[in-house]
C-alpha atoms as a PDB file:
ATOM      1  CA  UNK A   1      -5.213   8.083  10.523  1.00  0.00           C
ATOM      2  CA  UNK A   2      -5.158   8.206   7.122  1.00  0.00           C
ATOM      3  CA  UNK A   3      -3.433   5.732   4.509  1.00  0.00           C
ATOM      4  CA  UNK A   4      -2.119   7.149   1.557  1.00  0.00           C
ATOM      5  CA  UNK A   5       0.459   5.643  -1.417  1.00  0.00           C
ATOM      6  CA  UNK A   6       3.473   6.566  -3.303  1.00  0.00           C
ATOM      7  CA  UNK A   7       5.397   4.695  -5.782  1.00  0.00           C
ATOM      8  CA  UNK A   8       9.511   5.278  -5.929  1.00  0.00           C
ATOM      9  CA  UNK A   9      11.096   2.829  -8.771  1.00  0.00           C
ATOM     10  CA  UNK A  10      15.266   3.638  -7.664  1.00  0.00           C
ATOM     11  CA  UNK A  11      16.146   0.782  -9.297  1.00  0.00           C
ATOM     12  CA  UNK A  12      17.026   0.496 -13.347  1.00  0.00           C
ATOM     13  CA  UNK A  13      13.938  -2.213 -14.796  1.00  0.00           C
ATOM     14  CA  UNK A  14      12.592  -2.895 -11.281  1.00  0.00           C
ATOM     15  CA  UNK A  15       8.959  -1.550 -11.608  1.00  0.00           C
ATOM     16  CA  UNK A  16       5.632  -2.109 -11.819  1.00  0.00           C
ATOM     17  CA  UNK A  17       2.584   0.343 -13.304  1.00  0.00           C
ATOM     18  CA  UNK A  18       0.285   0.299 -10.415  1.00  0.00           C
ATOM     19  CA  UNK A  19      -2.105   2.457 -11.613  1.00  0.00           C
ATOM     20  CA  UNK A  20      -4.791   4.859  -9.601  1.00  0.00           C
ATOM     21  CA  UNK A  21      -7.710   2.944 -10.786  1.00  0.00           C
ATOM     22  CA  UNK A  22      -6.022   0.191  -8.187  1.00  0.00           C
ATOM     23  CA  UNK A  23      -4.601   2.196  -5.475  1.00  0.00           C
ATOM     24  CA  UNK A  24      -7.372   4.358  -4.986  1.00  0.00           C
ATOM     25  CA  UNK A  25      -9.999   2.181  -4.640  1.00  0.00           C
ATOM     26  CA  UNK A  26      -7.691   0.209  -2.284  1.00  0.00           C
ATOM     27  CA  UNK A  27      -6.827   3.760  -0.655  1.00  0.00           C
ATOM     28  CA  UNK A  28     -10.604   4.382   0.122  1.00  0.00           C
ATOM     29  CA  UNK A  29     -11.470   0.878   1.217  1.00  0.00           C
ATOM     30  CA  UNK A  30      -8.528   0.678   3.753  1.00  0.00           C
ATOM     31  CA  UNK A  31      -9.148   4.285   5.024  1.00  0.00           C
ATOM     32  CA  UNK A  32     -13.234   3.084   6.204  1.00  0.00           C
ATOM     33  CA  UNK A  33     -11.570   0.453   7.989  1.00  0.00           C
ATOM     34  CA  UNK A  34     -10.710   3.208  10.383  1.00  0.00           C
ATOM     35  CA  UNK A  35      -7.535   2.020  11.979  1.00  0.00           C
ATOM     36  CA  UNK A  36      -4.547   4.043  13.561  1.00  0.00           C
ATOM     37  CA  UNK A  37      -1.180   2.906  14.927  1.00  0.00           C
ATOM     38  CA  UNK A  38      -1.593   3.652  19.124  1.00  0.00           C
ATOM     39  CA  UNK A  39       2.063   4.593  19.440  1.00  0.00           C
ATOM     40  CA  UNK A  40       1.960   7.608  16.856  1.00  0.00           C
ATOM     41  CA  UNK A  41      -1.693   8.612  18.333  1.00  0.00           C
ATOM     42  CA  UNK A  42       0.373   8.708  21.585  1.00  0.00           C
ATOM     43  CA  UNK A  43       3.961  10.967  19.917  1.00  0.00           C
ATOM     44  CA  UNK A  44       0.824  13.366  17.639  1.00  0.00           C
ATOM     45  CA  UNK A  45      -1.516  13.749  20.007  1.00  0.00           C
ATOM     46  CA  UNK A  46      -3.736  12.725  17.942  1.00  0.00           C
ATOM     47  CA  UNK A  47      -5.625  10.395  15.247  1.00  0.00           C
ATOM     48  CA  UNK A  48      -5.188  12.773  12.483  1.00  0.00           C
ATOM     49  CA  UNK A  49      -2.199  11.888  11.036  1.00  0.00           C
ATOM     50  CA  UNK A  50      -1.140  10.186   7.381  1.00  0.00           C
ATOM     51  CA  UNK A  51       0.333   6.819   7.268  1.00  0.00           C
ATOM     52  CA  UNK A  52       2.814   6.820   4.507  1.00  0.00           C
ATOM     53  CA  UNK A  53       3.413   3.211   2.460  1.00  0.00           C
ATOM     54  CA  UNK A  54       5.885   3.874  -0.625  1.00  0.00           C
ATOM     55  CA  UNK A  55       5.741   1.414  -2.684  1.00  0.00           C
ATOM     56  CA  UNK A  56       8.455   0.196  -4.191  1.00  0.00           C
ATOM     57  CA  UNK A  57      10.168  -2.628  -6.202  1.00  0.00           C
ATOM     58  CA  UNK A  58      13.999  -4.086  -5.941  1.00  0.00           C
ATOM     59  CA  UNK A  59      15.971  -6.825  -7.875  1.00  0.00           C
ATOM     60  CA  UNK A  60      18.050  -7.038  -4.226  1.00  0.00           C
ATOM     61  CA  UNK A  61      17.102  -9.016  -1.608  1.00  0.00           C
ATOM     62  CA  UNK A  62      16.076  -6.623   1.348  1.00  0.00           C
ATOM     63  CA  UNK A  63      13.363  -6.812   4.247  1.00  0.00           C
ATOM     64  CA  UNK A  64       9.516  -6.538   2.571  1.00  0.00           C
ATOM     65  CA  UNK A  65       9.064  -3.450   4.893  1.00  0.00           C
ATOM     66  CA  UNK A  66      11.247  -0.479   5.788  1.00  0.00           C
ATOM     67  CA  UNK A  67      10.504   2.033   8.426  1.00  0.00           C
ATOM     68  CA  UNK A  68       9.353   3.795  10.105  1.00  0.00           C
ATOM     69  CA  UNK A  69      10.518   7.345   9.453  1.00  0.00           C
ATOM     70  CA  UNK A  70       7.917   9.899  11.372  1.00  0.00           C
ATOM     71  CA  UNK A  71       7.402  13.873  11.099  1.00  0.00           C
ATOM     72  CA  UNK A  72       5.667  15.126  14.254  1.00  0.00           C
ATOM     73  CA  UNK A  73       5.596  18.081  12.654  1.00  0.00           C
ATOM     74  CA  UNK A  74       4.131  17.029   9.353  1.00  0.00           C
ATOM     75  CA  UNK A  75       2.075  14.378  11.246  1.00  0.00           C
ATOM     76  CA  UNK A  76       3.207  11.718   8.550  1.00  0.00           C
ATOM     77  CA  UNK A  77       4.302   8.023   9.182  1.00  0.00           C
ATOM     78  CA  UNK A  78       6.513   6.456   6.457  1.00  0.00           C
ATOM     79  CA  UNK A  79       7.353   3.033   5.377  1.00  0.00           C
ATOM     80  CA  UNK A  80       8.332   1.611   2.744  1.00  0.00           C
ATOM     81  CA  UNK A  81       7.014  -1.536   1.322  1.00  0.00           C
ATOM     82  CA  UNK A  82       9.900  -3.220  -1.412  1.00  0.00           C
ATOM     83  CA  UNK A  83       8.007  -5.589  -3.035  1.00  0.00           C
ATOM     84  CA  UNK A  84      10.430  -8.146  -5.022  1.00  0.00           C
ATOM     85  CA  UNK A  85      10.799  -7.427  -8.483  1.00  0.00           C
ATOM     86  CA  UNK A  86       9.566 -10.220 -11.122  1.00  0.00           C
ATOM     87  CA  UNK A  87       7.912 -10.269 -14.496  1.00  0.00           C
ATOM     88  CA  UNK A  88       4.728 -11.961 -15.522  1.00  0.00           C
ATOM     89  CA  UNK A  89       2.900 -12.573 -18.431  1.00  0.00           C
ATOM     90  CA  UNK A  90      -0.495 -11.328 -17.301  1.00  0.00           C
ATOM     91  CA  UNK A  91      -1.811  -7.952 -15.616  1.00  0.00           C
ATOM     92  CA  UNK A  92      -4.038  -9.782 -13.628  1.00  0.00           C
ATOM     93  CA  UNK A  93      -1.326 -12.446 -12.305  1.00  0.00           C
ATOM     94  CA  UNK A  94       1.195  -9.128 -11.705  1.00  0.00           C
ATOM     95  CA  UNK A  95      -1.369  -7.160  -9.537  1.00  0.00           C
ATOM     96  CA  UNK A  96      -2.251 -10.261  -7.457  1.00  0.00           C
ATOM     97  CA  UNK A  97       1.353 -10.672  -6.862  1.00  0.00           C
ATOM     98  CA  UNK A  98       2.018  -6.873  -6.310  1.00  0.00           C
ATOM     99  CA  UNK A  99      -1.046  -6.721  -3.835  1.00  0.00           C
ATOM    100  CA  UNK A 100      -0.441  -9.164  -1.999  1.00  0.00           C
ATOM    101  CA  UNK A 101       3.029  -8.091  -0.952  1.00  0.00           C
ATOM    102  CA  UNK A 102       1.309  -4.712  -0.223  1.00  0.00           C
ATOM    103  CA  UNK A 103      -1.015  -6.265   1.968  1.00  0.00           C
ATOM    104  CA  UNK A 104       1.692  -8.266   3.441  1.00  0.00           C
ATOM    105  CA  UNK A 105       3.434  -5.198   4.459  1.00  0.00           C
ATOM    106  CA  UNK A 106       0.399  -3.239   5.755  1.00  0.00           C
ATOM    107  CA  UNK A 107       0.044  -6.230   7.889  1.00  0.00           C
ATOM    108  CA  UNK A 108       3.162  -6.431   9.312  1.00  0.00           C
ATOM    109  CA  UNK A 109       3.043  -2.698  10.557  1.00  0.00           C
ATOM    110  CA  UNK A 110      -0.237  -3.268  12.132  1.00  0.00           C
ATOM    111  CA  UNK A 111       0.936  -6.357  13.898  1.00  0.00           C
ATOM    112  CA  UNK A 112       3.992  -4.589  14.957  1.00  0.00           C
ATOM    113  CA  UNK A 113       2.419  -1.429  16.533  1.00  0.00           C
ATOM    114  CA  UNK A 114      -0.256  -3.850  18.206  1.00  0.00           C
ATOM    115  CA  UNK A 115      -3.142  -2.665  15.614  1.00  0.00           C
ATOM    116  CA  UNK A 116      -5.621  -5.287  15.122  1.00  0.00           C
ATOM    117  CA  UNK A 117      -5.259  -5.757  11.268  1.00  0.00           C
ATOM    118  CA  UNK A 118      -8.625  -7.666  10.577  1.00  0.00           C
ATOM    119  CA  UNK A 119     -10.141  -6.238   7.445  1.00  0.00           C
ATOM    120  CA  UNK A 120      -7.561  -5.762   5.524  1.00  0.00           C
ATOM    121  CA  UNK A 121      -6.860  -9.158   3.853  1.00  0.00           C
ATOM    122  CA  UNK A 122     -10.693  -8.946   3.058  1.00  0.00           C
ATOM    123  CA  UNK A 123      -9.634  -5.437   1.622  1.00  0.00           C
ATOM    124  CA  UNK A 124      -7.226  -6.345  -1.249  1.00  0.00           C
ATOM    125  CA  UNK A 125      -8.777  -9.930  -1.775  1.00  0.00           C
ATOM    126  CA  UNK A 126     -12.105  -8.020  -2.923  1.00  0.00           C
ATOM    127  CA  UNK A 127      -9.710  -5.525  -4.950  1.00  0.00           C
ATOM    128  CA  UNK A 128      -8.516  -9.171  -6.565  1.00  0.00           C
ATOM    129  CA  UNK A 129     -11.855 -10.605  -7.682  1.00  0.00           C
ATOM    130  CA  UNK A 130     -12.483  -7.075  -9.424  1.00  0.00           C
ATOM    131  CA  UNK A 131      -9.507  -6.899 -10.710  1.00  0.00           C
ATOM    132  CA  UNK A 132      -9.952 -10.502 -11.918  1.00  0.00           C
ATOM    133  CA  UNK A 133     -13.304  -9.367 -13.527  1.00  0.00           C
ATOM    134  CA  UNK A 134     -12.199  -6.867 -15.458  1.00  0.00           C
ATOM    135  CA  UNK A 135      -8.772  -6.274 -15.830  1.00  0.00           C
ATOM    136  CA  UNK A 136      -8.612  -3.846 -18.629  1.00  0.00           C
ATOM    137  CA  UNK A 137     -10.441  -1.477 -16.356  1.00  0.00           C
ATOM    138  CA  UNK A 138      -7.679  -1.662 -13.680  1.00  0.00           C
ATOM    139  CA  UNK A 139      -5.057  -0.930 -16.489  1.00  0.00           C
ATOM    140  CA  UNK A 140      -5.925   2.516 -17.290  1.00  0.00           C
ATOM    141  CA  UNK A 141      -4.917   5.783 -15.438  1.00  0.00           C
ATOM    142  CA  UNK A 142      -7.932   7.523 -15.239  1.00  0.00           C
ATOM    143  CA  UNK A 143      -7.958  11.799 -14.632  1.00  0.00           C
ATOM    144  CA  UNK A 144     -11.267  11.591 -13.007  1.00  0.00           C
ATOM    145  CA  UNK A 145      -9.752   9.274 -10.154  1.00  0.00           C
ATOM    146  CA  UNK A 146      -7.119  11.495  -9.454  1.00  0.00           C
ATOM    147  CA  UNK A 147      -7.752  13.961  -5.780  1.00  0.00           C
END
């Protein structure tokens, strides 16, 4: 299985720049964890399959995760992960905030299709302390990141 992000802003000034110098790292790191949901291994067939989070923000008040919507024949998993939207006065404070809803929502998926979900708090909360280091770094869009 493997994890991959989207972002889908719907909503007027409900956003948030996540850019790929944080989601890929957090991509990667989630993807050597090496998890997979049973029940789609069980409807593919298989372990080769991507599980879909779209990130998203909202200014309503609606369930943190949405989902699932599957594709056997794609082999894709979707949810979607509405983080509640708020403003804050520091990158570093918004991408804590951000990330841990993400991780809140990853989380919940595991837990509900039984996957043990150790490793990924340990995931985002490294992502944090880099962040935390050097937040400039985690504020640019880079081309070389992109796949």
């Amino acid at each position: 299985m493997k994890i991959i992000f989207l972002q889908l802003y719907a909503e007027v000034e409900a956003n948030y720049d996540i850019t790929n110098t944080v989601l890929k790292p957090l991509r990667i790191n989630l993807n050597e964890l090496n998890k997979t949901l049973p029940h789609y291994d069980k409807l593919f067939k298989t372990t080769d399959y991507d599980l879909i989070f779209t990130i998203s923000a909202t200014q309503e008040h609606k369930d943190l995760v949405y989902g699932p919507l599957a594709s056997s024949k794609r082999k894709e998993v979707l949810f979607t992960i509405f983080i509640p939207y708020k403003t804050f006065n520091s990158f570093t404070q918004q991408m804590f905030y951000i990330l841990d809803n993400i991780a809140e929502g990853i989380i919940f998926v595991f837990n509900k299709y039984k996957t043990d979900p150790s490793g990924v708090k340990e995931v985002f909360e490294t992502l944090k302390t880099l962040i935390a280091k050097d937040p400039e770094r985690y504020q640019k869009w880079l081309k070389d990141l992109e796949d």
